[in-house]
C-alpha atoms as a PDB file:
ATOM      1  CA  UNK A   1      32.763 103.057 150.798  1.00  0.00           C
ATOM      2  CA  UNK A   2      36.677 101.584 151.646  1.00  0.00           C
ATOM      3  CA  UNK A   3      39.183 101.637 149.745  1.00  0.00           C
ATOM      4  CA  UNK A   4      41.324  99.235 147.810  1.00  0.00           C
ATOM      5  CA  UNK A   5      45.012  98.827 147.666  1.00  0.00           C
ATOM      6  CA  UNK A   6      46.777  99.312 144.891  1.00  0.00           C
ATOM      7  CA  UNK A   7      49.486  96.549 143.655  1.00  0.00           C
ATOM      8  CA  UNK A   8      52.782  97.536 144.598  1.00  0.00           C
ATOM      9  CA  UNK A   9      55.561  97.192 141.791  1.00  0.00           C
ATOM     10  CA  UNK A  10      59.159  96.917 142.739  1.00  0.00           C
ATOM     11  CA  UNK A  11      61.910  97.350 140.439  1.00  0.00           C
ATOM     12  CA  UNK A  12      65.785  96.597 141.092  1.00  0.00           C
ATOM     13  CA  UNK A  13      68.159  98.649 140.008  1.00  0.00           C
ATOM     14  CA  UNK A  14      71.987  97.644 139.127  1.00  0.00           C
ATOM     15  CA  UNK A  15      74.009  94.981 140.730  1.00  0.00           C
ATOM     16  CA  UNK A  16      70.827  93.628 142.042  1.00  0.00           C
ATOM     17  CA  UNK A  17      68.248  91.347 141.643  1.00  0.00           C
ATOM     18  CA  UNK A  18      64.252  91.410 143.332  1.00  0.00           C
ATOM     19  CA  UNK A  19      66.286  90.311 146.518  1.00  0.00           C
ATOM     20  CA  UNK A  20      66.817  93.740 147.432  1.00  0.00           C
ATOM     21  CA  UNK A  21      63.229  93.827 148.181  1.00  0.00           C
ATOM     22  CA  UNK A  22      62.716  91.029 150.359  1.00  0.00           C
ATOM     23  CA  UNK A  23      62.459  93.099 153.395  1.00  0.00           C
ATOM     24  CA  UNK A  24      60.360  95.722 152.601  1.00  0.00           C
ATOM     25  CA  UNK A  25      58.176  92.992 150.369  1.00  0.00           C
ATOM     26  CA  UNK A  26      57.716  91.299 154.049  1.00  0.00           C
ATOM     27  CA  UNK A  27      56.412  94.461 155.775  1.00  0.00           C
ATOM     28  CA  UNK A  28      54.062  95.141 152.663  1.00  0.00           C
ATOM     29  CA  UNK A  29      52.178  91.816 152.630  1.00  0.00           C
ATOM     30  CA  UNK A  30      51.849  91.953 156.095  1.00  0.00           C
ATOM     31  CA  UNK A  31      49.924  94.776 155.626  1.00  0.00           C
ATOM     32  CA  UNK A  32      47.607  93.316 153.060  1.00  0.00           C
ATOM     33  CA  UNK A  33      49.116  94.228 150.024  1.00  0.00           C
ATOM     34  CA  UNK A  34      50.085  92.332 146.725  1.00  0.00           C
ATOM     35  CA  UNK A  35      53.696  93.258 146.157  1.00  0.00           C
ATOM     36  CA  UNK A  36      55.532  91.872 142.714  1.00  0.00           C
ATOM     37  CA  UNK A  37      58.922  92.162 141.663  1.00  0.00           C
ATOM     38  CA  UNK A  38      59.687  91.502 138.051  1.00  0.00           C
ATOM     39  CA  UNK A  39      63.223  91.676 136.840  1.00  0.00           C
ATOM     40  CA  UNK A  40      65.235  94.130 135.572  1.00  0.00           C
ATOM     41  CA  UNK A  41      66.948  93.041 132.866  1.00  0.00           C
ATOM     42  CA  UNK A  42      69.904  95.695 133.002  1.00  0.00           C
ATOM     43  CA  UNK A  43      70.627  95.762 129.098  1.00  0.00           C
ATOM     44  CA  UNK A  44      69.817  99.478 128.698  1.00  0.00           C
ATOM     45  CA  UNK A  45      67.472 101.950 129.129  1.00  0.00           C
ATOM     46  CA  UNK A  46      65.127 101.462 125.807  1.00  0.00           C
ATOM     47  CA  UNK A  47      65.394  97.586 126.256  1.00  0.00           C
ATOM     48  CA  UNK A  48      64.244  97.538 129.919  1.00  0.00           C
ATOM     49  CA  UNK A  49      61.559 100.034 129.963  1.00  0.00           C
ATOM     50  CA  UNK A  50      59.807  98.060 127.065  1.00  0.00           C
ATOM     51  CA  UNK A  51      59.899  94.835 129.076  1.00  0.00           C
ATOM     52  CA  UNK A  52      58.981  96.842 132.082  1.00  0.00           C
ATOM     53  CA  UNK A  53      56.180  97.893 130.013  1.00  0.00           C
ATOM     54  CA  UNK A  54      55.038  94.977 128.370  1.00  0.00           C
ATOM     55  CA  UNK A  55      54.697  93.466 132.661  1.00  0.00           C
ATOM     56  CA  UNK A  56      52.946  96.901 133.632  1.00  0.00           C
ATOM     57  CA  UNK A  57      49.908  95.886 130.946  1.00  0.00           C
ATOM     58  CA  UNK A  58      49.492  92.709 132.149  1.00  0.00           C
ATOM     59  CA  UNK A  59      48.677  93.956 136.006  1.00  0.00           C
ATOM     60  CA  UNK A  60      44.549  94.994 136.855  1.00  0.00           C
ATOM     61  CA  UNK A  61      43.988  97.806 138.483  1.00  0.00           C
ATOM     62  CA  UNK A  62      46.059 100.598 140.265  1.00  0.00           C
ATOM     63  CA  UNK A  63      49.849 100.538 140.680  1.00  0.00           C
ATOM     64  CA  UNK A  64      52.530 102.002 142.934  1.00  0.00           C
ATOM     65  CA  UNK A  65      55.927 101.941 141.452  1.00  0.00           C
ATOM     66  CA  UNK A  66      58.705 101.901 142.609  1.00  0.00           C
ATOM     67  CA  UNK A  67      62.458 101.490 141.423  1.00  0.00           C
ATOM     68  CA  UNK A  68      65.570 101.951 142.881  1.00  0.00           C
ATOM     69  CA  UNK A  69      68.582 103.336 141.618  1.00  0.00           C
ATOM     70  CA  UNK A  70      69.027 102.540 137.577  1.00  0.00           C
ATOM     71  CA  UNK A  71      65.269 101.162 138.186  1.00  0.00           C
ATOM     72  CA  UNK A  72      64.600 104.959 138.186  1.00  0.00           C
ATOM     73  CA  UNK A  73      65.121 105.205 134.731  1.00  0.00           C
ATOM     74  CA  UNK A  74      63.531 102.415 133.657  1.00  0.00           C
ATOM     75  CA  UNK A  75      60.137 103.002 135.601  1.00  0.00           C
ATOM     76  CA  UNK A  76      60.422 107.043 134.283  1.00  0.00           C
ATOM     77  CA  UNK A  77      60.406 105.562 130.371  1.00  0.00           C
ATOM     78  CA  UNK A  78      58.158 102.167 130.999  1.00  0.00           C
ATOM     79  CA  UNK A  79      55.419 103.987 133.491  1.00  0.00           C
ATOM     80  CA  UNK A  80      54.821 107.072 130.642  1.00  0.00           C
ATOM     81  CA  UNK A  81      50.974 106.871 129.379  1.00  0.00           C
ATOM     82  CA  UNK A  82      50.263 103.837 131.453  1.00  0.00           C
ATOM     83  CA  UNK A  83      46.866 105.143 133.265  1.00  0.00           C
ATOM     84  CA  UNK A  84      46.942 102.474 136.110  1.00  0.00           C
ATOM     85  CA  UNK A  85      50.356 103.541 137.207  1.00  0.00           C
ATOM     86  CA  UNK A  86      49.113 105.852 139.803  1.00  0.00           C
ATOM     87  CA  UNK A  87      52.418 106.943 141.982  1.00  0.00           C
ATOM     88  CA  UNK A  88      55.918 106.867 141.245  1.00  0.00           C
ATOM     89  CA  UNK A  89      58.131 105.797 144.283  1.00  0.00           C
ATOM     90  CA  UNK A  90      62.368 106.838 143.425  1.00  0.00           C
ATOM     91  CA  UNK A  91      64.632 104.808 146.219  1.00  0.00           C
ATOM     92  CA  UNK A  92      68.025 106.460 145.806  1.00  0.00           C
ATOM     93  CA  UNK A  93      67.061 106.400 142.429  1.00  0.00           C
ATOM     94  CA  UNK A  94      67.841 108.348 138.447  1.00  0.00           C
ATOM     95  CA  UNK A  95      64.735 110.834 137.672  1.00  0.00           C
ATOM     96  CA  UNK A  96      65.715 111.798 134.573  1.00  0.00           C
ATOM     97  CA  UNK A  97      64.166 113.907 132.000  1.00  0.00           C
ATOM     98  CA  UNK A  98      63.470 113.746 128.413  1.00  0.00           C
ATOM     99  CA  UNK A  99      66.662 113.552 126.558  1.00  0.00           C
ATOM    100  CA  UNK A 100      69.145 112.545 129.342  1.00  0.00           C
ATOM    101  CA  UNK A 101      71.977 110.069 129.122  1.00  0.00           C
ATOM    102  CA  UNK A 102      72.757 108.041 132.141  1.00  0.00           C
ATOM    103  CA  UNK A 103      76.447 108.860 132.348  1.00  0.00           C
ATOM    104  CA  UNK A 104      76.205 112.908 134.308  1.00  0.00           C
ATOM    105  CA  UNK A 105      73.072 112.140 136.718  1.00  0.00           C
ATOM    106  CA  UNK A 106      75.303 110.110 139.160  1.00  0.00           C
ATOM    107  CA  UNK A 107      76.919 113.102 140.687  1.00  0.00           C
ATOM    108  CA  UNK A 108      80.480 114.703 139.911  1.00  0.00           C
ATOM    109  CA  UNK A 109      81.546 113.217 143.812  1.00  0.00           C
ATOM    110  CA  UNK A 110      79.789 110.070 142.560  1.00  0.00           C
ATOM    111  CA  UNK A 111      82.327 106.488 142.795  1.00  0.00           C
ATOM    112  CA  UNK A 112      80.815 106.108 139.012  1.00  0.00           C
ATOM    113  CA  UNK A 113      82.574 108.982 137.747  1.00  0.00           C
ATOM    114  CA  UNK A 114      85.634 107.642 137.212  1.00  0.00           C
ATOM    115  CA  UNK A 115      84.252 104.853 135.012  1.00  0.00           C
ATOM    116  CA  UNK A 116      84.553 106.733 132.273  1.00  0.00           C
ATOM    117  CA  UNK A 117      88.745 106.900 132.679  1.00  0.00           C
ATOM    118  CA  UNK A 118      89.704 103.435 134.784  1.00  0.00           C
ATOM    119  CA  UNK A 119      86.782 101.021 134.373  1.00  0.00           C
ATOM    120  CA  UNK A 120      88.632  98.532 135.411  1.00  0.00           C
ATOM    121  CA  UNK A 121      88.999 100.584 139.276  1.00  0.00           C
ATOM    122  CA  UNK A 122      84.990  99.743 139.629  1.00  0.00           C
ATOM    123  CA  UNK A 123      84.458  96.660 137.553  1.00  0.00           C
ATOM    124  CA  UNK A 124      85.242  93.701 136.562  1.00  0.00           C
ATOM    125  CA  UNK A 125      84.338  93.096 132.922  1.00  0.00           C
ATOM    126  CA  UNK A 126      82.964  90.217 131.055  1.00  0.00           C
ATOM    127  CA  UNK A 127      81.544  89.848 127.906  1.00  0.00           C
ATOM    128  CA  UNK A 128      78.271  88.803 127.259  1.00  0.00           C
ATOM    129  CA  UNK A 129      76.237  86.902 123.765  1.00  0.00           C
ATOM    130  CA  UNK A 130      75.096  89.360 121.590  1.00  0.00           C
ATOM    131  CA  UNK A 131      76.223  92.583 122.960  1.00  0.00           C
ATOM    132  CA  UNK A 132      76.808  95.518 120.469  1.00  0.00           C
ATOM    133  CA  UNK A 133      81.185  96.407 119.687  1.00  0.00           C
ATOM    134  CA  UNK A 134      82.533  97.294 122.459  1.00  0.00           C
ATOM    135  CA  UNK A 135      79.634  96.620 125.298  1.00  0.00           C
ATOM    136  CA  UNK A 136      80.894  94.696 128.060  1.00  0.00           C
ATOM    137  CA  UNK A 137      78.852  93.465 131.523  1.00  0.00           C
ATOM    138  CA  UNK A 138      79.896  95.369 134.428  1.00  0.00           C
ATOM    139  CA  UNK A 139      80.153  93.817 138.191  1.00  0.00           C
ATOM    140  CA  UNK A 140      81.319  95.669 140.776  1.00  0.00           C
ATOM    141  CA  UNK A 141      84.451  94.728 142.529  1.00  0.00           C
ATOM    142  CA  UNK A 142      83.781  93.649 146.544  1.00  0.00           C
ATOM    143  CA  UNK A 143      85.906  97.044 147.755  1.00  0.00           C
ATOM    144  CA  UNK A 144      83.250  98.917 146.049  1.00  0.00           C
ATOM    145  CA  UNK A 145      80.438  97.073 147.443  1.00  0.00           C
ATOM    146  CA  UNK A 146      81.889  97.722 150.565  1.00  0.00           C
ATOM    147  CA  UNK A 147      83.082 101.892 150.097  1.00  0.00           C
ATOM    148  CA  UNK A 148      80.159 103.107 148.060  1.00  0.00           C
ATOM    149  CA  UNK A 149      77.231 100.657 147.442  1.00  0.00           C
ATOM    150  CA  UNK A 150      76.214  99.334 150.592  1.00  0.00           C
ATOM    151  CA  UNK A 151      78.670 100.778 153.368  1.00  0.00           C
ATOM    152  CA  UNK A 152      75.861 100.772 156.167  1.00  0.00           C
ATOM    153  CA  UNK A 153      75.543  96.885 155.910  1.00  0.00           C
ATOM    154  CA  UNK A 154      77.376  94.244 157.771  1.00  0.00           C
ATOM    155  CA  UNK A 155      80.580  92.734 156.120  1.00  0.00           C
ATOM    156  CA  UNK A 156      78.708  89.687 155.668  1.00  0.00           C
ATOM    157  CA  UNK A 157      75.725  91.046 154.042  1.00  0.00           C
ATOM    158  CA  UNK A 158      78.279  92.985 151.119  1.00  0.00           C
ATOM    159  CA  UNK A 159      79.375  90.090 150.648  1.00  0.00           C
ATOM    160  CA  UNK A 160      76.472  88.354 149.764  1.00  0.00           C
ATOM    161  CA  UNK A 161      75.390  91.298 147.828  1.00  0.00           C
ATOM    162  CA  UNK A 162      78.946  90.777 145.843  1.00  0.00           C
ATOM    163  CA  UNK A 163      78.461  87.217 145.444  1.00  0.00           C
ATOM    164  CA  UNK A 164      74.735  87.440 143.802  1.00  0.00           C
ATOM    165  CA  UNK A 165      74.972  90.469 142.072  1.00  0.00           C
ATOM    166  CA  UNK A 166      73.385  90.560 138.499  1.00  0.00           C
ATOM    167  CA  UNK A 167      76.171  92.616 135.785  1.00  0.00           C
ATOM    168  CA  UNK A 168      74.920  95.807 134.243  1.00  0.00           C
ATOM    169  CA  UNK A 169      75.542  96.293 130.735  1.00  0.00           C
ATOM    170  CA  UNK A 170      77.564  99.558 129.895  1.00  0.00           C
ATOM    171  CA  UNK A 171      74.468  99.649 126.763  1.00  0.00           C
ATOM    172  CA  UNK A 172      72.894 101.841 130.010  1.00  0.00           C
ATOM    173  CA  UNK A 173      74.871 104.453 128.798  1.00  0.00           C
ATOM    174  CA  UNK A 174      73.927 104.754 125.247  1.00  0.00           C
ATOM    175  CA  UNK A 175      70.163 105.430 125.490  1.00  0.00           C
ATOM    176  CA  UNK A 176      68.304 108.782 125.525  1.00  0.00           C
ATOM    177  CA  UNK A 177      65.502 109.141 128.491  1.00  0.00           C
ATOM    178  CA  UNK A 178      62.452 109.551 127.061  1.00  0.00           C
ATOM    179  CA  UNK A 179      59.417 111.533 127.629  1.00  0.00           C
ATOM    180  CA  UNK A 180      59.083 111.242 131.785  1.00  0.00           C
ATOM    181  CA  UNK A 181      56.038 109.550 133.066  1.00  0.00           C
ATOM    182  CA  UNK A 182      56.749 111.588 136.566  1.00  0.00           C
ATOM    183  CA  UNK A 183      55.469 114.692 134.616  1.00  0.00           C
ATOM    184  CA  UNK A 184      51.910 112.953 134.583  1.00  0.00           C
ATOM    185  CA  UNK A 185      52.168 111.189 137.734  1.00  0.00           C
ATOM    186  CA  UNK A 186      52.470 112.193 141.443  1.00  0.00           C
ATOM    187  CA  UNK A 187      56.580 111.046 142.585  1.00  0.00           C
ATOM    188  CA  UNK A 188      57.882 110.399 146.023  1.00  0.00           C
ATOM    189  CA  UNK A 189      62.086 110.311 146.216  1.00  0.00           C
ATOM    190  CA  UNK A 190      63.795 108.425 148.902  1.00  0.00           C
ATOM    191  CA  UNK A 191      67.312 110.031 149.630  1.00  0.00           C
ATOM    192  CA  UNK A 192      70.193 108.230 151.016  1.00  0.00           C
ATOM    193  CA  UNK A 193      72.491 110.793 152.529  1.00  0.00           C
ATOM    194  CA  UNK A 194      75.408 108.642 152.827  1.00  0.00           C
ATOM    195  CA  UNK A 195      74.757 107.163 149.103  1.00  0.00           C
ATOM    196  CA  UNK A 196      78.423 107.536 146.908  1.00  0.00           C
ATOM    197  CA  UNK A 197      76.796 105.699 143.907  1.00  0.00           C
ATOM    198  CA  UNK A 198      74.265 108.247 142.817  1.00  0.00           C
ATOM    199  CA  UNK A 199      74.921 111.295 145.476  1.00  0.00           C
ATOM    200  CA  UNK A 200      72.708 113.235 147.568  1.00  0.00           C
ATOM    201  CA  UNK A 201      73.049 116.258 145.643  1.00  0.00           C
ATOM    202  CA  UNK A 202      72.485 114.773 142.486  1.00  0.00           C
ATOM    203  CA  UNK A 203      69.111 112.764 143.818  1.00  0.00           C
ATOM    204  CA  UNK A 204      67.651 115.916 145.491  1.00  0.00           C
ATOM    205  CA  UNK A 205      68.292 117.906 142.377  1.00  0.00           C
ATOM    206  CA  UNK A 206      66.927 115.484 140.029  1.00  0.00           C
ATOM    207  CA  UNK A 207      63.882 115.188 142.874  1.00  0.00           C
ATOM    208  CA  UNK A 208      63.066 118.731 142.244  1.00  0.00           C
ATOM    209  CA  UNK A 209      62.794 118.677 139.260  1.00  0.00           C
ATOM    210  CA  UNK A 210      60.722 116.225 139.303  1.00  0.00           C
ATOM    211  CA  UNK A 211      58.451 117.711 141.801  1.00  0.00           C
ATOM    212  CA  UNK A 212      58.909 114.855 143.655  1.00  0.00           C
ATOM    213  CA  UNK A 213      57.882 114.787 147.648  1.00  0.00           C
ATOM    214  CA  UNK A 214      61.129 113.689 149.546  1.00  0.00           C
ATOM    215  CA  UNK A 215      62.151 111.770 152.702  1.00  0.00           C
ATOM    216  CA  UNK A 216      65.763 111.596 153.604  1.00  0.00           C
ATOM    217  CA  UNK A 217      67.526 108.758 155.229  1.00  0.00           C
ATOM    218  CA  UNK A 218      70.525 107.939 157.180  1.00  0.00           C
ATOM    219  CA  UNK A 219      71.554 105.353 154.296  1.00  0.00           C
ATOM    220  CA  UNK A 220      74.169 104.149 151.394  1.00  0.00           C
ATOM    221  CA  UNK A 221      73.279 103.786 148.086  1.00  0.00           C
ATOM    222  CA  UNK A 222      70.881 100.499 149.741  1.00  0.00           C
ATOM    223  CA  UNK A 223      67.980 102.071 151.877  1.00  0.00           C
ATOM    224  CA  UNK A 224      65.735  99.538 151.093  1.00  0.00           C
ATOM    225  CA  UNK A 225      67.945  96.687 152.878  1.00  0.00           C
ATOM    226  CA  UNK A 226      69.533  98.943 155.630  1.00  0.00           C
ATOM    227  CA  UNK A 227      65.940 101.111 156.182  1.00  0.00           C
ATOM    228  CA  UNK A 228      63.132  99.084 154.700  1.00  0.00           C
ATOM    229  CA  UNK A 229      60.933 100.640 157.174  1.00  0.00           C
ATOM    230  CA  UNK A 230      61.504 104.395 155.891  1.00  0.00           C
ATOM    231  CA  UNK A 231      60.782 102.780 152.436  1.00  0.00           C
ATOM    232  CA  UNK A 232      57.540 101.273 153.113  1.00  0.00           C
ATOM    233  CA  UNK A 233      56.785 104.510 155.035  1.00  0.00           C
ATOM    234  CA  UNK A 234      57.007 106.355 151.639  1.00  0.00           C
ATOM    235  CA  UNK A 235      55.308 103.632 149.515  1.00  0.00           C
ATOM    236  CA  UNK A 236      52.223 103.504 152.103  1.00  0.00           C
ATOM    237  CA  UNK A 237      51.902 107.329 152.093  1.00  0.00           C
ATOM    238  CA  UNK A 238      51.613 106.883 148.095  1.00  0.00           C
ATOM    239  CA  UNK A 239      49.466 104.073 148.024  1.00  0.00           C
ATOM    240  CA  UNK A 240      47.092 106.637 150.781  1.00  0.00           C
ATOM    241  CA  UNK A 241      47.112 109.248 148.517  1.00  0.00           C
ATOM    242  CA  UNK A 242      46.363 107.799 145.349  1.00  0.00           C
ATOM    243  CA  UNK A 243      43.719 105.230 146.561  1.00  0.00           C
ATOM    244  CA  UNK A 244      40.515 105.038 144.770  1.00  0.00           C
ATOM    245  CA  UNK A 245      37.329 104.515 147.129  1.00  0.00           C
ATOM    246  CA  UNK A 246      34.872 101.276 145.639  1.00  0.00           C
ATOM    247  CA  UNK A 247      31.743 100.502 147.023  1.00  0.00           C
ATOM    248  CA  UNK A 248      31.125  97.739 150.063  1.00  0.00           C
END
């Protein structure tokens, strides 16, 4: 008997694109396995877990996923009922439960929580085609990037990460979490202790809860760029546990 790999599913969170991923997508197919990272849409919670979804039924065979940050949300709604999603992977990530809005789980230390009062501190604004009254893109301004996103990188990297960023829609707020596919399937939570978007508290509590087994890291709101190796760590402990042995 040996085992096969499952395919490894990465999903970006806000301000991001599959970039993030590139270097712990390098260390994964060097070790032999198929990595994909669809996009994220960022439109809202309902929205982006159906897309998720709709990619999720096209893929044979079992599945690590894995999400960071607002991805955590979208992989706790999209994964629910899917029986070849296998192991759930959180990278300074939401876990939410049933019923949960987006706008508490950051933390009450978190740099989001003064969105609700001065926007305009954290973003810049645009509007986008087709968003509902009121719903406005959000991009984070480059002091931001620097204080709270990704503080552990190089000035050149947050700047990079400014320039390509993808906007988040403030429709992320408005949606409901549904039922939580992390009470079916085993979760792994990466924690950043140095993270100011979504704290530390706020991740390990949400963890818990989740029964989740966590690893803490040295790491902004960005382990995956500034600590890819921790990350694949995790994901390769997941993809060990849940692998299903096939004949010769």
């Amino acid at each position: 008997m040996e085992d096969t790999k499952p395919t490894i599913v990465l999903v970006h969170g806000d301000w991001a694109d599959a970039s993030s991923w590139m270097r712990v997508i390098e260390r994964l197919q060097r070790d032999g396995f198929t990595v994909t990272a669809p996009p994220n849409n960022l439109r809202g919670p309902a929205a982006d877990s159906a897309y998720l979804r709709a990619y999720l039924e096209t893929l044979p065979g079992s599945i690590v996923l894995v999400a960071h940050s607002y991805g955590g949300l979208v992989i706790t709604n999209a994964a629910t009922g899917l029986p070849n999603v296998k192991a759930l992977v959180y990278v300074d990530a939401f876990i939410p439960d049933e019923g949960q809005l987006l706008g508490p789980l950051p933390g009450e230390d978190s740099a989001l929580a003064v969105a609700a009062t001065d926007p305009t501190s954290l973003f810049k604004l645009a509007p986008y085609p087709g968003a509902p009254e009121g719903v406005l893109d959000t991009y984070l301004l480059p002091e931001v990037v620097a204080s709270s996103f990704a503080s552990d990188l190089s000035a050149e990297e947050q700047a990079v990460i400014t320039a390509v960023q993808r906007p988040a829609s403030l429709a992320q707020f408005g949606d409901p979490s549904g039922p939580p596919a992390w009470k079916d399937i085993p979760a792994w939570a990466v924690i950043g202790t140095r993270d100011r978007i979504i704290t530390p508290k706020a991740q390990r509590e949400m963890a818990e809860h989740a029964g989740a087994e966590i690893t803490e890291v040295d790491s902004s709101h960005v382990s995956m760029i500034s600590h890819p190796d921790v990350i694949v760590e995790v994901i390769r402990k997941a993809a060990t546990r849940i692998a299903e042995p096939v004949p010769a």
